[in-house]
C-alpha atoms as a PDB file:
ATOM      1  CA  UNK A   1     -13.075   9.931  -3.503  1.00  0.00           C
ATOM      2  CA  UNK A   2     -13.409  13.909  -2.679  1.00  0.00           C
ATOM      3  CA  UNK A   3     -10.311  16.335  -2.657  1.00  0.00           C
ATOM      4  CA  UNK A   4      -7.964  14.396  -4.705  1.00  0.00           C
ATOM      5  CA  UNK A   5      -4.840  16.240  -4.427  1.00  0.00           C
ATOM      6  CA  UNK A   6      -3.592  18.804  -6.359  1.00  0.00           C
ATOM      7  CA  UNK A   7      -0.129  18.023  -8.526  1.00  0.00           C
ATOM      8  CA  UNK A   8       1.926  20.200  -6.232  1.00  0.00           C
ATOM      9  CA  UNK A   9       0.794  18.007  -3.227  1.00  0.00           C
ATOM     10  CA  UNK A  10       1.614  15.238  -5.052  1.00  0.00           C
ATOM     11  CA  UNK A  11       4.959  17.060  -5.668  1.00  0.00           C
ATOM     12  CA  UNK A  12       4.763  17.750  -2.012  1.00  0.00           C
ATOM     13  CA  UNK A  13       4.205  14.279  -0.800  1.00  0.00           C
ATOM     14  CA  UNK A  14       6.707  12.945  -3.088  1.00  0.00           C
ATOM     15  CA  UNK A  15       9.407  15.519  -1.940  1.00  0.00           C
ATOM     16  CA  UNK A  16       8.519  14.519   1.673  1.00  0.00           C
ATOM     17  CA  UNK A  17       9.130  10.893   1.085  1.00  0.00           C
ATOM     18  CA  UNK A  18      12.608  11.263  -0.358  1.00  0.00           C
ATOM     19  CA  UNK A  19      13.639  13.075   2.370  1.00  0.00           C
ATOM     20  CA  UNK A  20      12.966  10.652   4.921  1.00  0.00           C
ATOM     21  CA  UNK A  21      15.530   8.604   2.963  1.00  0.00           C
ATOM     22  CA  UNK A  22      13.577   5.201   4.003  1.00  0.00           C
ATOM     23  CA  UNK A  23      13.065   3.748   0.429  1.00  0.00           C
ATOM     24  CA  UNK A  24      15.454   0.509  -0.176  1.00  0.00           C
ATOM     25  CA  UNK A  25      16.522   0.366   3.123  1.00  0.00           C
ATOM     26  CA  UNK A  26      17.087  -2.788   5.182  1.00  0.00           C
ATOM     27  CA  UNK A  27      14.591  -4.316   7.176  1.00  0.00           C
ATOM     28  CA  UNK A  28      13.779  -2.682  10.792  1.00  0.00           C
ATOM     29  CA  UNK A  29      12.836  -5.351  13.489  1.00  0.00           C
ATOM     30  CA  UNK A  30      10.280  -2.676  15.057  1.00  0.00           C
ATOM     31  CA  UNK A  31       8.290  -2.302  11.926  1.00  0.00           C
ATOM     32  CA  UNK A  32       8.336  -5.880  11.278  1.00  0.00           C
ATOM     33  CA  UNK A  33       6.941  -6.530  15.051  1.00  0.00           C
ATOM     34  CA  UNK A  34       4.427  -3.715  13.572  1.00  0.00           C
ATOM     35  CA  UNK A  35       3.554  -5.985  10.711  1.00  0.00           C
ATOM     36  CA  UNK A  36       3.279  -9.334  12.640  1.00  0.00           C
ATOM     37  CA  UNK A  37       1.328  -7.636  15.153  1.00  0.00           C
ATOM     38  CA  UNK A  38      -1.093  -6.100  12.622  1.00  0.00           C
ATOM     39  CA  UNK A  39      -1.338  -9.984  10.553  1.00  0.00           C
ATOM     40  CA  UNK A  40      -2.143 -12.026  13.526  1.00  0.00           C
ATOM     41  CA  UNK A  41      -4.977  -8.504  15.140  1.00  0.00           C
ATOM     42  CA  UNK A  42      -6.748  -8.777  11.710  1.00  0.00           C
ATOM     43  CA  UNK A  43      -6.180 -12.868  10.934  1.00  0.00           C
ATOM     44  CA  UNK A  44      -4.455 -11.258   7.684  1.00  0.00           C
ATOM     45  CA  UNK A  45      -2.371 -13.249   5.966  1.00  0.00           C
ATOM     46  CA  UNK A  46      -0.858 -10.137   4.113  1.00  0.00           C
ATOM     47  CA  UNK A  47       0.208  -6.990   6.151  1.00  0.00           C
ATOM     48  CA  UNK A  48       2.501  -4.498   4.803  1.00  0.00           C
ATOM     49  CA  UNK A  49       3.946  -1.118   5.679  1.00  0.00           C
ATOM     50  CA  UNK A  50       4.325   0.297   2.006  1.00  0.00           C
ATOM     51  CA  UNK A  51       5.450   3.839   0.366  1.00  0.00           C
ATOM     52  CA  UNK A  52       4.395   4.847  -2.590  1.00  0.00           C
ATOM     53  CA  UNK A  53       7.141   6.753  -4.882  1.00  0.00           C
ATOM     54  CA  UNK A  54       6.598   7.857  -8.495  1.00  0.00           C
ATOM     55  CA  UNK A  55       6.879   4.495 -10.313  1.00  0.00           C
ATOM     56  CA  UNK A  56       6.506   1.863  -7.558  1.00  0.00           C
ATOM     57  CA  UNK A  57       4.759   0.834  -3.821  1.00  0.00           C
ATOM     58  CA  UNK A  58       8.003  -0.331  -1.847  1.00  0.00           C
ATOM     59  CA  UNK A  59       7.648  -2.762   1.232  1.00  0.00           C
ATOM     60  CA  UNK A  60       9.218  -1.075   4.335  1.00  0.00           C
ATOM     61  CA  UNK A  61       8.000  -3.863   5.943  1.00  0.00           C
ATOM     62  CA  UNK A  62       6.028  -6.848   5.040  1.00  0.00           C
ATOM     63  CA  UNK A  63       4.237 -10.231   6.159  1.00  0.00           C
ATOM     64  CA  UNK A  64       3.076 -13.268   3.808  1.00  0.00           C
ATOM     65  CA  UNK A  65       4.262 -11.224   0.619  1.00  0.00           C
ATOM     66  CA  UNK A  66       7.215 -12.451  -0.983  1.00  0.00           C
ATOM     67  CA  UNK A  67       7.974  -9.486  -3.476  1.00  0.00           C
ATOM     68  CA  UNK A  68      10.286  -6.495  -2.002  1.00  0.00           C
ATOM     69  CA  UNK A  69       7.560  -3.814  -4.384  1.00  0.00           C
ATOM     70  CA  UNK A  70       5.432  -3.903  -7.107  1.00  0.00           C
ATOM     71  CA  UNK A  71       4.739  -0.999 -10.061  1.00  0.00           C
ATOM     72  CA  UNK A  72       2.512   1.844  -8.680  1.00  0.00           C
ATOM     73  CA  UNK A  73      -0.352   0.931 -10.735  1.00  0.00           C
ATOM     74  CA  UNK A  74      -0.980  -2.450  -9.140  1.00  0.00           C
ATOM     75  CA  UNK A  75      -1.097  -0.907  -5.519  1.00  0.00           C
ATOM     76  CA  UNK A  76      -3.999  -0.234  -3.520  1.00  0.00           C
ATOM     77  CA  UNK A  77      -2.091   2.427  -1.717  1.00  0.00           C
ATOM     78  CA  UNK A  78      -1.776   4.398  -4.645  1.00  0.00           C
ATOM     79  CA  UNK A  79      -5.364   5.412  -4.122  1.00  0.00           C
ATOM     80  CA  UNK A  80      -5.808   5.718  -1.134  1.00  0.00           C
ATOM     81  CA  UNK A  81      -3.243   8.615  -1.275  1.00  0.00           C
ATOM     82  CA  UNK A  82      -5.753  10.385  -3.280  1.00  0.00           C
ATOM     83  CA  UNK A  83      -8.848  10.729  -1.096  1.00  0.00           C
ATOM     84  CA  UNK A  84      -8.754  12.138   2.426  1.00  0.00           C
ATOM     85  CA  UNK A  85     -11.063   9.304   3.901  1.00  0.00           C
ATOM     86  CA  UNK A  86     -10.160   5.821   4.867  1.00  0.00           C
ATOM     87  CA  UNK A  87     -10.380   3.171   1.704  1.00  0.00           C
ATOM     88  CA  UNK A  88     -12.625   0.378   2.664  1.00  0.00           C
ATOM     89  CA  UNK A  89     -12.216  -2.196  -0.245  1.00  0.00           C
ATOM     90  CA  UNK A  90     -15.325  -5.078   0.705  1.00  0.00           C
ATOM     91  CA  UNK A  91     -14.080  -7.079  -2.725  1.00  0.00           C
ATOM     92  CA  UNK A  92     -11.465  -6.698  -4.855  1.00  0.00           C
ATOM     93  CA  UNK A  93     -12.844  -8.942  -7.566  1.00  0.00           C
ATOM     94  CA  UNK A  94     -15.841  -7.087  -7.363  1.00  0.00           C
ATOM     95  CA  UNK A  95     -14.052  -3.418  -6.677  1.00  0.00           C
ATOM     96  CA  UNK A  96     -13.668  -1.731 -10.775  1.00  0.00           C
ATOM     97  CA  UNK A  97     -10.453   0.008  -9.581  1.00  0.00           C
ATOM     98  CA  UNK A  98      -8.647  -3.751  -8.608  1.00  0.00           C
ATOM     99  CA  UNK A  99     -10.661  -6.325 -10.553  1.00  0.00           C
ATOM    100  CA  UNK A 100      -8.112  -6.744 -13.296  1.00  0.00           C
ATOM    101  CA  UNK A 101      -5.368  -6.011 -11.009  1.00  0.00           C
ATOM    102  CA  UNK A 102      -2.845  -8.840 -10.989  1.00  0.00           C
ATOM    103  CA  UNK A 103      -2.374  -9.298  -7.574  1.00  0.00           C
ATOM    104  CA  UNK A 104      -5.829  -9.653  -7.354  1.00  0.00           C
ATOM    105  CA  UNK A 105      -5.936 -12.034 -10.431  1.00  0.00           C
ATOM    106  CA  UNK A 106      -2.375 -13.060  -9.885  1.00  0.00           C
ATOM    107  CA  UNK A 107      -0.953 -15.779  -7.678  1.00  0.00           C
ATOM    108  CA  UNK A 108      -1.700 -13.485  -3.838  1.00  0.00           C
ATOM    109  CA  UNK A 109      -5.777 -13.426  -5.130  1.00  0.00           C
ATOM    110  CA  UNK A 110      -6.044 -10.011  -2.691  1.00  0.00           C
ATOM    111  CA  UNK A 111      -9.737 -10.150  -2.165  1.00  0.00           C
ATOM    112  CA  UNK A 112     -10.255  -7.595   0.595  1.00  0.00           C
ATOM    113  CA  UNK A 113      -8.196  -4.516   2.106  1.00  0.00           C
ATOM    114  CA  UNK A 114      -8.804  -1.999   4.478  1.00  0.00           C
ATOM    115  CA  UNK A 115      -6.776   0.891   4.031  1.00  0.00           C
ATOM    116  CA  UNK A 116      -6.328   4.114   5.793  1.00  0.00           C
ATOM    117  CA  UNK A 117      -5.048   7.122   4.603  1.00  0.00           C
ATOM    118  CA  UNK A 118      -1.528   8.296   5.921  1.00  0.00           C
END
């Protein structure tokens, strides 16, 4: 992906994020209408609304996905922040940045995403 950013837009970003103070907080029933809303529109059985902090992707809110976060290497989202396009991922298995992932490999076998940038 072009124009991955810079480390003080990471900084930036990261900054941004902690001040919106969301990260480990309970469940909102608007988000998770959001979520529901988005599985059964795309006949996903995964949806998630996820942040991405320095060490982890957290689950604001979440559909068919058990786990409250997982480490920031496993997640999807974690580049997609670093392009300025959409992410279109066709197949995971086949995909050299989520092949060996484990929650591609793992018990959720994530095959396909589409991802936007946010």
């Amino acid at each position: 992906m072009a124009d991955t950013p810079t480390d003080e837009q990471e900084r930036h970003r990261l900054r941004t994020l902690h001040l919106y103070n969301l990260l480990d907080t309970k469940a909102e029933e608007s988000l998770d209408d959001l979520t529901h809303l988005a599985t059964m529109i795309f006949e996903a059985p995964i949806s998630l609304i996820s942040l991405v902090d320095e060490h982890r992707q957290w689950f604001l809110s979440k559909v068919g996905l058990e786990v409250q976060e997982t480490p920031r290497e496993y997640a999807f989202c974690a580049h997609t922040i670093l392009g300025n396009e959409p992410m279109m991922v066709e197949d995971a298995t086949l995909d050299p940045r989520f092949e060996n992932n484990p929650l591609v490999q793992g018990e959720y076998q994530i095959l396909c995403g589409n991802t936007s940038r946010s």
